[in-house]
Protein backbone atom coordinates (compact mmCIF):
# COMPACT_ATOMS: atom_id res chain seq x y z
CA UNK A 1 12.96 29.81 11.64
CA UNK A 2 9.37 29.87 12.70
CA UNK A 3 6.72 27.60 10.99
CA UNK A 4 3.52 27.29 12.83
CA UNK A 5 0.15 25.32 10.64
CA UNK A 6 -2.07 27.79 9.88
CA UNK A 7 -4.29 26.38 7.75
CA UNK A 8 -5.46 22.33 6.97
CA UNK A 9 -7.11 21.14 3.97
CA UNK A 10 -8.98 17.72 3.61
CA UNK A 11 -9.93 16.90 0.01
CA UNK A 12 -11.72 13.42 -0.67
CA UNK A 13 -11.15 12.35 -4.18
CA UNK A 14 -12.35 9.34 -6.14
CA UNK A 15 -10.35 7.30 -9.01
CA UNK A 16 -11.02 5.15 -11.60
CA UNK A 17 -9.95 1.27 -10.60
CA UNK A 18 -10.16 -1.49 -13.24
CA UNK A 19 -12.33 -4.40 -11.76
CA UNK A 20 -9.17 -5.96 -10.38
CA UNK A 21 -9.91 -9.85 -8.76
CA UNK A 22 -9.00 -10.99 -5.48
CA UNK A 23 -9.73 -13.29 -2.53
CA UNK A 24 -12.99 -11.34 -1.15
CA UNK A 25 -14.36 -10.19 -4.58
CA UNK A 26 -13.46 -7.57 -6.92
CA UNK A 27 -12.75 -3.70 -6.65
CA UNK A 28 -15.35 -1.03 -7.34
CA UNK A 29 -14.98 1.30 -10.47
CA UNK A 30 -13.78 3.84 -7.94
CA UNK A 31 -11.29 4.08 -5.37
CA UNK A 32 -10.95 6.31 -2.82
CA UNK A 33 -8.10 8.48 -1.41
CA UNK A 34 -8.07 11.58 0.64
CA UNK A 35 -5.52 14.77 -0.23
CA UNK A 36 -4.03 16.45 2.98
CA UNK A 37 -2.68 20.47 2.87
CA UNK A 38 -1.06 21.75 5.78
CA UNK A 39 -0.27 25.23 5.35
CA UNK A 40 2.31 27.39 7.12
CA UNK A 41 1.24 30.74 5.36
CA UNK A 42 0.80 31.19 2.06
CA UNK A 43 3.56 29.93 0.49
CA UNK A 44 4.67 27.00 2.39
CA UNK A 45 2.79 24.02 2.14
CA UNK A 46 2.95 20.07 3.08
CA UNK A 47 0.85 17.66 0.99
CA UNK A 48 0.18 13.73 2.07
CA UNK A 49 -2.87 11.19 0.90
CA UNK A 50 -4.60 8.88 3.08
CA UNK A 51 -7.60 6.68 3.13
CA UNK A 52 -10.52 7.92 1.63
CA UNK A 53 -13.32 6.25 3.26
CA UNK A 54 -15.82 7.92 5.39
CA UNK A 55 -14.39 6.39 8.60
CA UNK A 56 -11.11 7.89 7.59
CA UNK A 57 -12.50 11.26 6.62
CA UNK A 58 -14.06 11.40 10.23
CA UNK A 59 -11.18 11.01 11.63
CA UNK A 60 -9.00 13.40 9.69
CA UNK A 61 -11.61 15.90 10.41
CA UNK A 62 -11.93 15.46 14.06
CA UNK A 63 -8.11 16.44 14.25
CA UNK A 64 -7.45 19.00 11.59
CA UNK A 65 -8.89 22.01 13.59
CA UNK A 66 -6.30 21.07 16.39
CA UNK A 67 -3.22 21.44 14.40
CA UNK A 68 -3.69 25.35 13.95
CA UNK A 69 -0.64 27.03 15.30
CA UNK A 70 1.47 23.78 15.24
CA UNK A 71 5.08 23.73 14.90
CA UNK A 72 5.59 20.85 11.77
CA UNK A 73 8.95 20.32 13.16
CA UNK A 74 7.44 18.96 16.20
CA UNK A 75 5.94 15.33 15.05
CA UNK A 76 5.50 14.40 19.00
CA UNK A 77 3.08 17.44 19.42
CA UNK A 78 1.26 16.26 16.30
CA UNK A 79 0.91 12.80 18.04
CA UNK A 80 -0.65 14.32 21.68
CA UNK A 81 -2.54 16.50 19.61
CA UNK A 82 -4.12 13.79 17.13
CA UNK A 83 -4.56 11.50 20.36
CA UNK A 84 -6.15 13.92 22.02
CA UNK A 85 -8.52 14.94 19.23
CA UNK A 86 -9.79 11.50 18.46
CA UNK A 87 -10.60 10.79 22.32
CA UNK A 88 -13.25 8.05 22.35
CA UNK A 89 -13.62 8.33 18.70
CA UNK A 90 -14.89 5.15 17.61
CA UNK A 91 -12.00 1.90 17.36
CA UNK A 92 -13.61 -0.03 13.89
CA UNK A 93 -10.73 0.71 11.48
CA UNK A 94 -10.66 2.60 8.30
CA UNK A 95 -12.03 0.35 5.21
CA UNK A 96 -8.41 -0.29 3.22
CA UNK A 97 -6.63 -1.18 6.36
CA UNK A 98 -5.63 -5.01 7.36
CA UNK A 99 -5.89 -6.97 10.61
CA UNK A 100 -8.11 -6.33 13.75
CA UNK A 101 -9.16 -2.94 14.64
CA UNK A 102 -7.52 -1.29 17.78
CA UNK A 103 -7.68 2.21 19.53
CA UNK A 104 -3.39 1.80 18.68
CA UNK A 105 -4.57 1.55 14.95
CA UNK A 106 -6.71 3.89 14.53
CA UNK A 107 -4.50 6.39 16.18
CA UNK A 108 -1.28 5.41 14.08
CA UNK A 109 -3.55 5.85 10.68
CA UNK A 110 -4.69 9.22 11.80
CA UNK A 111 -1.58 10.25 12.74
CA UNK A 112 0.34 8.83 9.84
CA UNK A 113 -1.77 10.88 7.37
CA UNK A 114 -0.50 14.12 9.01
CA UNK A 115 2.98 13.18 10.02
CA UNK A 116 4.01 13.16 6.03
CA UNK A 117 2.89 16.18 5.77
CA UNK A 118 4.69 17.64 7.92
CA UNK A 119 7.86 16.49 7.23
CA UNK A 120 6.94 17.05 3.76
CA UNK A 121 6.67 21.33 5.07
CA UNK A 122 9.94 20.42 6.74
CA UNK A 123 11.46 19.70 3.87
CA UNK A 124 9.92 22.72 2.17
CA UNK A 125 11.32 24.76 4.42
CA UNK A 126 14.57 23.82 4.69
CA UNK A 127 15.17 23.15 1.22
CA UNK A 128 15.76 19.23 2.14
CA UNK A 129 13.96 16.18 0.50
CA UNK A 130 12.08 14.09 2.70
CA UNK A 131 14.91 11.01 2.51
CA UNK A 132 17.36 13.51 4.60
CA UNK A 133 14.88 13.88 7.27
CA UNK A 134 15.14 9.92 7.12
CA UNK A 135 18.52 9.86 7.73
CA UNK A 136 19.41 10.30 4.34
CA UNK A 137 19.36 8.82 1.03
CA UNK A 138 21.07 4.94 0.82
CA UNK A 139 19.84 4.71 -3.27
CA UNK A 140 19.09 7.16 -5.78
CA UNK A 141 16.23 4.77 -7.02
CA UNK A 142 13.64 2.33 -5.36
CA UNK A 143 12.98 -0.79 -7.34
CA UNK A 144 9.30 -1.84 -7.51
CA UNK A 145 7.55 -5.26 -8.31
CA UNK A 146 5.34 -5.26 -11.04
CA UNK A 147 1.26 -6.21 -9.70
CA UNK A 148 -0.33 -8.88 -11.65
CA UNK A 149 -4.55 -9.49 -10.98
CA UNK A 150 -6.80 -11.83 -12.44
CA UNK A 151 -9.18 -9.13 -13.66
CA UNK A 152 -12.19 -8.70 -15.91
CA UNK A 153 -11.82 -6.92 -19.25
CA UNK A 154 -14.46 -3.87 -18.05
CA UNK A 155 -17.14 -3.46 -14.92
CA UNK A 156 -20.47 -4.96 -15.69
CA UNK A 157 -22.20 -1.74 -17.74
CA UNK A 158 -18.77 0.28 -18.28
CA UNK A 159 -16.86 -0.25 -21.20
CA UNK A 160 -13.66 -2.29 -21.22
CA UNK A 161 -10.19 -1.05 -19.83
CA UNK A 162 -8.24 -3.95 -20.81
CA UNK A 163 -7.49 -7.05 -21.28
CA UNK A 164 -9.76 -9.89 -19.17
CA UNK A 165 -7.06 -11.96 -17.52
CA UNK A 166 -8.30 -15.40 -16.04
CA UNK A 167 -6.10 -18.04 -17.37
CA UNK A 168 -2.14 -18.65 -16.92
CA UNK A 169 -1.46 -17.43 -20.69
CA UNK A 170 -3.51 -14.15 -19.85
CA UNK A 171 -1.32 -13.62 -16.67
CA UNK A 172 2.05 -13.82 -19.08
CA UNK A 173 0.78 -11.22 -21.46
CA UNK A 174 -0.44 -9.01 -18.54
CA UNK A 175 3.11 -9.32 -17.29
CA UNK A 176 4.95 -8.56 -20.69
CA UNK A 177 2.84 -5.49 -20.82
CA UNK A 178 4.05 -4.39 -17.33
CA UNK A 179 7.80 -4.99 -17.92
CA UNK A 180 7.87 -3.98 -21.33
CA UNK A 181 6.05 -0.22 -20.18
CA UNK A 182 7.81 -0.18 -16.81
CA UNK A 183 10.67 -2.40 -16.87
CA UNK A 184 10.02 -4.43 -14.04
CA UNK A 185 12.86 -6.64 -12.45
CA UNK A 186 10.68 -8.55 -10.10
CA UNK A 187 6.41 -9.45 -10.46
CA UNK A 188 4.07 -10.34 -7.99
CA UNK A 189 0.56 -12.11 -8.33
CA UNK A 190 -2.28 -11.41 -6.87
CA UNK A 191 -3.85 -14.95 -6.36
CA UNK A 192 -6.26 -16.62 -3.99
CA UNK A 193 -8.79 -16.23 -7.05
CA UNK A 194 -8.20 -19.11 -9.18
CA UNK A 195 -7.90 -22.89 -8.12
CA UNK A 196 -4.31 -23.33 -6.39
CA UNK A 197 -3.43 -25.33 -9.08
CA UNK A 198 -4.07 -23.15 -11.59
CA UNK A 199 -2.35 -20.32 -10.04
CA UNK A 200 0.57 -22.89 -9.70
CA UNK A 201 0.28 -23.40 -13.20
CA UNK A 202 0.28 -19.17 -13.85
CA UNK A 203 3.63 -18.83 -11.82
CA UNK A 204 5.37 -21.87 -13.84
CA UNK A 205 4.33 -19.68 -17.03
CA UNK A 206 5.65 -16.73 -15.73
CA UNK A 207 8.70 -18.69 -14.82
CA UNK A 208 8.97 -19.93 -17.88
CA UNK A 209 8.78 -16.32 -19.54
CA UNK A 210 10.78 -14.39 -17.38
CA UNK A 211 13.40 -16.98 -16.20
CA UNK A 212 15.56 -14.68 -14.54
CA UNK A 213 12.67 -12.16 -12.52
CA UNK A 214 12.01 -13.01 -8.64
CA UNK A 215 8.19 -13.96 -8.17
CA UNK A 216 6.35 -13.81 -5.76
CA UNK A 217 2.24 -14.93 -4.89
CA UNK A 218 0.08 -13.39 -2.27
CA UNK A 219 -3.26 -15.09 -1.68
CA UNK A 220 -4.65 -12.79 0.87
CA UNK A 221 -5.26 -15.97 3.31
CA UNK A 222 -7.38 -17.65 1.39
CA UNK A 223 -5.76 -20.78 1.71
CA UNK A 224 -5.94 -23.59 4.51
CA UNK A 225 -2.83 -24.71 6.15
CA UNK A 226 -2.49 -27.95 4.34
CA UNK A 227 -3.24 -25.67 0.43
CA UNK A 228 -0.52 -23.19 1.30
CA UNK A 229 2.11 -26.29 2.01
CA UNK A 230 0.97 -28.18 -1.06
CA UNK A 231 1.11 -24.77 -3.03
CA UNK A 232 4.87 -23.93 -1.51
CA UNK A 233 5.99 -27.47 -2.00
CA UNK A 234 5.13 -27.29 -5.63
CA UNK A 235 6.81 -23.85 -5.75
CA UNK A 236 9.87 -24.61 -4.77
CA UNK A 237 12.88 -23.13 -6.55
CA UNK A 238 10.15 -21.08 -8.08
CA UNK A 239 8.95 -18.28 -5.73
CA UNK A 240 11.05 -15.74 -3.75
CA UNK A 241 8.54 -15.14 -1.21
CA UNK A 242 4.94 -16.31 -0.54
CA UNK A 243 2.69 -14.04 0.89
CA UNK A 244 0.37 -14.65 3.19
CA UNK A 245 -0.84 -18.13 1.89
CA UNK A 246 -2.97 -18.67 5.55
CA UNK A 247 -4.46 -16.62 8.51
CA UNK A 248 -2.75 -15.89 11.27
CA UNK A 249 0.80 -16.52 13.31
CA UNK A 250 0.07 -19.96 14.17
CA UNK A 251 -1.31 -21.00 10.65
CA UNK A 252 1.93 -19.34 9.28
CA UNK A 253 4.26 -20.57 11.29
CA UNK A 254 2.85 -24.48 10.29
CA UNK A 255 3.24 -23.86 6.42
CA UNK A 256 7.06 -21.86 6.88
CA UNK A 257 8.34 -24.86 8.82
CA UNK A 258 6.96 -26.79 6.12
CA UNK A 259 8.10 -24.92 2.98
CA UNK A 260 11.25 -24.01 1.62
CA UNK A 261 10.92 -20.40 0.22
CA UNK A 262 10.32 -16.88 2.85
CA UNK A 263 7.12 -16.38 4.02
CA UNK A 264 6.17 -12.82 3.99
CA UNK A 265 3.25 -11.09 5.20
CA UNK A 266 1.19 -7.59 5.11
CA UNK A 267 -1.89 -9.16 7.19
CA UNK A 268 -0.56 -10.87 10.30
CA UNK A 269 1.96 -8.30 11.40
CA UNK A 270 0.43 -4.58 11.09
CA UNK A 271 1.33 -3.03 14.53
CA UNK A 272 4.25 -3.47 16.63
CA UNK A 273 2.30 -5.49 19.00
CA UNK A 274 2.55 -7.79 16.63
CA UNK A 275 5.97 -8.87 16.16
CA UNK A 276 7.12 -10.49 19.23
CA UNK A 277 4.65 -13.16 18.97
CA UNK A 278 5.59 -13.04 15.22
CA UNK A 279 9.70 -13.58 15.67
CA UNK A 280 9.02 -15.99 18.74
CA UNK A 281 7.32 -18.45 16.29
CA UNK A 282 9.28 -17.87 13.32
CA UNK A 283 5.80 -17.15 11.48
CA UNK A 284 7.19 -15.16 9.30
CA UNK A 285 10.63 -13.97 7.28
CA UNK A 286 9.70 -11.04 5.41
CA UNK A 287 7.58 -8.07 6.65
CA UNK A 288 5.90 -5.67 3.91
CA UNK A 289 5.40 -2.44 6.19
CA UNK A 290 2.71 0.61 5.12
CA UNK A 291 3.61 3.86 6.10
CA UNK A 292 -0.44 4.13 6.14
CA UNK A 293 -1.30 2.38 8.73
CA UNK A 294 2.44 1.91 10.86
CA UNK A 295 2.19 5.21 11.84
CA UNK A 296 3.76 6.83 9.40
CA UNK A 297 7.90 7.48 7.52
CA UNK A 298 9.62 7.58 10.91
CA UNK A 299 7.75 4.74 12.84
CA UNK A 300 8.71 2.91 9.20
CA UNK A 301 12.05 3.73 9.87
CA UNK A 302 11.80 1.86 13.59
CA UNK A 303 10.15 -0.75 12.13
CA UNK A 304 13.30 -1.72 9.63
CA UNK A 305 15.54 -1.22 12.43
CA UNK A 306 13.60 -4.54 14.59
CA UNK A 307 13.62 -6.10 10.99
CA UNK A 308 17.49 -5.55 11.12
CA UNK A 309 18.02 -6.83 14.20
CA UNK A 310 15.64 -9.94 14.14
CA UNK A 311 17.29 -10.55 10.77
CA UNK A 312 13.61 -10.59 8.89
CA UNK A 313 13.22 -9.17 5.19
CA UNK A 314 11.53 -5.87 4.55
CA UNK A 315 9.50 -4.53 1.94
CA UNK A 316 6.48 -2.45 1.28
CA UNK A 317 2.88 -3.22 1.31
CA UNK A 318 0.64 -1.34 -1.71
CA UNK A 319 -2.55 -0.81 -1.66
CA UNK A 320 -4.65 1.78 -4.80
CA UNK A 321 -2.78 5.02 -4.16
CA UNK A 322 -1.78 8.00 -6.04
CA UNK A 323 1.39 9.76 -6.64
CA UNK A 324 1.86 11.52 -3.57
CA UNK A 325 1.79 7.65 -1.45
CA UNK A 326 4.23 6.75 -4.35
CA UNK A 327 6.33 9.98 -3.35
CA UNK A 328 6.33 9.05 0.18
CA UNK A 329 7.29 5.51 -0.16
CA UNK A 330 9.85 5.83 -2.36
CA UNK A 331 11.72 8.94 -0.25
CA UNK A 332 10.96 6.05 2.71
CA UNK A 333 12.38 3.41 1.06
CA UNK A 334 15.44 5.41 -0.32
CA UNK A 335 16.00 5.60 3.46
CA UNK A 336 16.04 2.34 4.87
CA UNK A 337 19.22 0.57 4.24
CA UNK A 338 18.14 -3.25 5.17
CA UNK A 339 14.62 -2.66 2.67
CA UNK A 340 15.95 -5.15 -0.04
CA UNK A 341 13.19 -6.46 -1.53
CA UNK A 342 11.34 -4.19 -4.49
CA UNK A 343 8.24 -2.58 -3.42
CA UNK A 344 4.86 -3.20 -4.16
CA UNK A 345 2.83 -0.76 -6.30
CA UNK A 346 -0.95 -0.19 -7.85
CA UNK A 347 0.47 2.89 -10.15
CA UNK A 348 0.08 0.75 -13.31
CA UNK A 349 -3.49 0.66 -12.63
CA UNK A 350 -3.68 4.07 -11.57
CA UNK A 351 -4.86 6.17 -15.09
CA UNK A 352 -5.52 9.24 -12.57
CA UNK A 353 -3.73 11.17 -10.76
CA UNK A 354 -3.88 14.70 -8.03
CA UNK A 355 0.44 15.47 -8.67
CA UNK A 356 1.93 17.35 -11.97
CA UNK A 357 2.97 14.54 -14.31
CA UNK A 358 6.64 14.17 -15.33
CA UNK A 359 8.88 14.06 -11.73
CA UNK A 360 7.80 10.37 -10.72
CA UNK A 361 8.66 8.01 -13.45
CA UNK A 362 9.51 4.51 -14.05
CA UNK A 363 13.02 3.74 -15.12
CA UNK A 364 13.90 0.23 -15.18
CA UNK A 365 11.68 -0.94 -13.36
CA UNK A 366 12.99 1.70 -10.62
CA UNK A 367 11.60 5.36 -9.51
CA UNK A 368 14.32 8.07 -9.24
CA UNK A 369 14.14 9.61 -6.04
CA UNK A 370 13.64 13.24 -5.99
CA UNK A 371 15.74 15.34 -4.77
CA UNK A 372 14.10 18.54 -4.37
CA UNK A 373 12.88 19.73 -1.25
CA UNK A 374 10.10 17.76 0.52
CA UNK A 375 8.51 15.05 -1.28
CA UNK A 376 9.22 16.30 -4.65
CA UNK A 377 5.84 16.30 -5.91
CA UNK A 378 3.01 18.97 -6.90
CA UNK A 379 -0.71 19.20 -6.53
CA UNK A 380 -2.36 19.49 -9.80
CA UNK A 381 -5.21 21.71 -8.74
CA UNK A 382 -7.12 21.18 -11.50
CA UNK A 383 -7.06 17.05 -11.57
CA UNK A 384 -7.99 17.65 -7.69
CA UNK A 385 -11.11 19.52 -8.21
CA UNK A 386 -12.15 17.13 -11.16
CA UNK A 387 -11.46 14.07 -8.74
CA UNK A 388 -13.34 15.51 -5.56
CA UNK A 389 -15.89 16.34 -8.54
CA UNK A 390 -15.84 12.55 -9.17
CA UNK A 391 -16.37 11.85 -5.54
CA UNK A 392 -19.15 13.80 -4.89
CA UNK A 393 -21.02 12.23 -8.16
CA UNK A 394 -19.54 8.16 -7.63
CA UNK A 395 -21.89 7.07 -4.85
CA UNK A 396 -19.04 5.35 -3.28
CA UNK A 397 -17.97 6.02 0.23
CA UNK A 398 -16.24 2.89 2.05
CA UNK A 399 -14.62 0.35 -0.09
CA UNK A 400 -16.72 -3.27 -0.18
CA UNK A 401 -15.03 -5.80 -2.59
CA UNK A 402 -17.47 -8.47 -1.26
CA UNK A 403 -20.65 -5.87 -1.91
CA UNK A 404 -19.26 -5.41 -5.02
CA UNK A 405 -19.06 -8.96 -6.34
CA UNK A 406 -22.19 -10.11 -4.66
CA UNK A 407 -24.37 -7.31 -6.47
CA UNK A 408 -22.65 -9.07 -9.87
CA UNK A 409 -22.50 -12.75 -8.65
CA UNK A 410 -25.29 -12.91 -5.74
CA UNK A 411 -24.00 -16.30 -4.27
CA UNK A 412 -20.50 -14.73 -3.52
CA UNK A 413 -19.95 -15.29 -0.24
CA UNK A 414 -16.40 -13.52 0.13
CA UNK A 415 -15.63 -16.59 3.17
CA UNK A 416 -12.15 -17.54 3.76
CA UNK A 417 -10.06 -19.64 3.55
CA UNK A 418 -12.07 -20.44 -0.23
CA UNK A 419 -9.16 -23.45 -0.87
């Protein structure tokens, strides 16, 4: 069988986000996300979603016209030809990635972005799901953690989506919502916004409610050394992991020797240049990979194979996506034998969407991996020309948490560590 690209489509599309709290300010009422098409004639077609952000959309654009006439089967093409196309494009890094920019970055995003796509037409054409290309499915579902913000009840001047959620009682009903619509087994704060204390005090409620569900609390660094081992001392017993309670290897290999539970991390490790210096100092025990910006399902699949044999945890990074990302991550994760811990996920703050409703679903706290060819999933051409509609009309074109919170509260500085 021949399959050549003979056609690429780059569709920018804007969601609604609830003004969801964290350690640099607050999202925007719109989040961006960019819809991929690689075509192989008419009928045969490859879908991913990537970063939405004009620095991202630059990118994209710079490589799509190369990747007429390329064989999808051949991902190592796809990387000389994205390399090639970006040339001396510039190194600062799209706006929803983590950790310093680097020419090896910004290639992996760009290529990433593509590289589901094409083994999404793979599948497509060979009547395969993406998790066979993978090395085949381990589990026929992916567990996922349920995402707990402090949030506001509505953006200044929009009406309210929900529930505010600022104190520990707040974050238990927020919770029971999520596991009573989703079934969660595991849940995850989002901290670094409150006092350490009173985020203490928010995990020892959610302990106390759900005495038998893993948590977990991610700060996003905004912690100092001697907060994070106060805040894991007082956790212990409590937490399965803690995320990323300081910046950088050295900071987070101080607070693991001096805490008992896993430290696990999305922000210090984000490359494979990463890790040695990672495993040499024992800075951290579980990594939470991103198919986004580690270069996409098979580099993923390399990644859990170092976790494997440096004996580190594995899990999945989330950051506001849609339901293609959830397609791809969860045919990834099906994949990858040593990825124990559940996923993270925005979904349940996702009320829009670009895929046909009705083949990704929550059961149990679980999404059943689909088995039909490629990623499983559908554009919904309508919801795509209403969200690029929504784009065009938002204003918004890089994401800026700290912008966002300093145009409501002008004294925000966004500085970390805030504790």
């Amino acid at each position: 069988m021949t399959v050549q690209i003979t056609e690429v489509r780059i569709t920018p599309v804007a969601v609604k986000d609830p003004p969801l709290l964290n350690s640099v300010g607050v999202h925007e009422p719109y989040a961006l996300r960019a819809v991929i098409e690689l075509y192989a004639g008419p009928d045969l077609l490859g879908l991913s979603e990537a970063y939405g952000d004009d620095p991202s959309l630059e990118r994209l654009r710079r490589v799509a016209p190369a990747l007429i006439g390329l064989d999808p089967f051949d991902v190592h093409e796809l990387h000389r030809r994205t390399a090639t196309a970006l040339g001396e494009a510039p190194e600062d890094m799209p706006t929803d990635m983590i950790g310093p920019p680097s020419a090896s970055k910004t290639l992996a995003a760009t290529f990433a972005a593509f590289e589901v796509a094409c083994l999404d037409l793979q599948g497509r054409a060979i009547g395969r799901p993406v998790s066979d290309l993978l090395g085949g499915a381990v589990r026929a579902a992916v567990p996922f953690s349920g995402y707990l913000f402090y949030r506001w009840a509505g953006h200044p001047g929009h009406p309210d989506d929900g529930p505010e959620a600022l104190t520990p009682d707040s974050i238990v009903d927020q919770a029971k919502d999520l596991v009573a619509r989703y079934g969660f087994g595991s849940l995850k704060l989002k901290g670094g916004v409150r006092p350490p204390d009173e985020e203490i005090a928010a995990i020892r409620a959610l302990r106390a409610a759900f005495p038998d569900h893993p948590l977990r609390l991610d700060p996003n660094t905004n912690w100092t050394v001697p907060t994070s081992i106060h805040v894991g001392t007082e956790l212990a017993g409590v937490l399965e992991y803690l995320e990323d309670p300081t910046a950088g290897l050295e900071g987070m290999a101080e607070v693991a020797r001096a805490v008992p539970m896993p430290l696990a991390t999305n922000m210090c490790v984000t490359t494979f240049e990463d890790l040695p210096a990672a495993i040499e100092q024992r800075s951290v025990q579980v990594v939470l990979s991103d198919h986004h910006f580690w270069g996409g399902l098979r580099e993923s699949v390399i990644l859990a194979g170092i976790c494997r044999t440096f004996d580190l945890g594995l899990s999945m990074h989330s950051n506001t996506h849609l339901g293609i990302s959830l397609a791809a991550m969860t045919q990834l994760a099906a994949a990858i034998p040593n990825l124990t811990y559940a996923c993270d996920t925005h979904i349940p703050w996702q009320v829009e969407d670009v895929i046909e409703p009705g083949v990704l679903r929550f059961v149990d706290g679980s999404v059943p991996v689909p088995t039909t060819p490629g990623l499983g999933v559908t554009l919904d051409r309508d919801a795509l020309a209403r969200l690029h509609e929504q784009y065009l009309t938002c204003g918004v074109r890089r994401r800026d948490d700290i912008g966002y919170m300093r145009s409501i509260v002008p004294s925000w500085s966004g500085i970390r560590p805030m504790f």
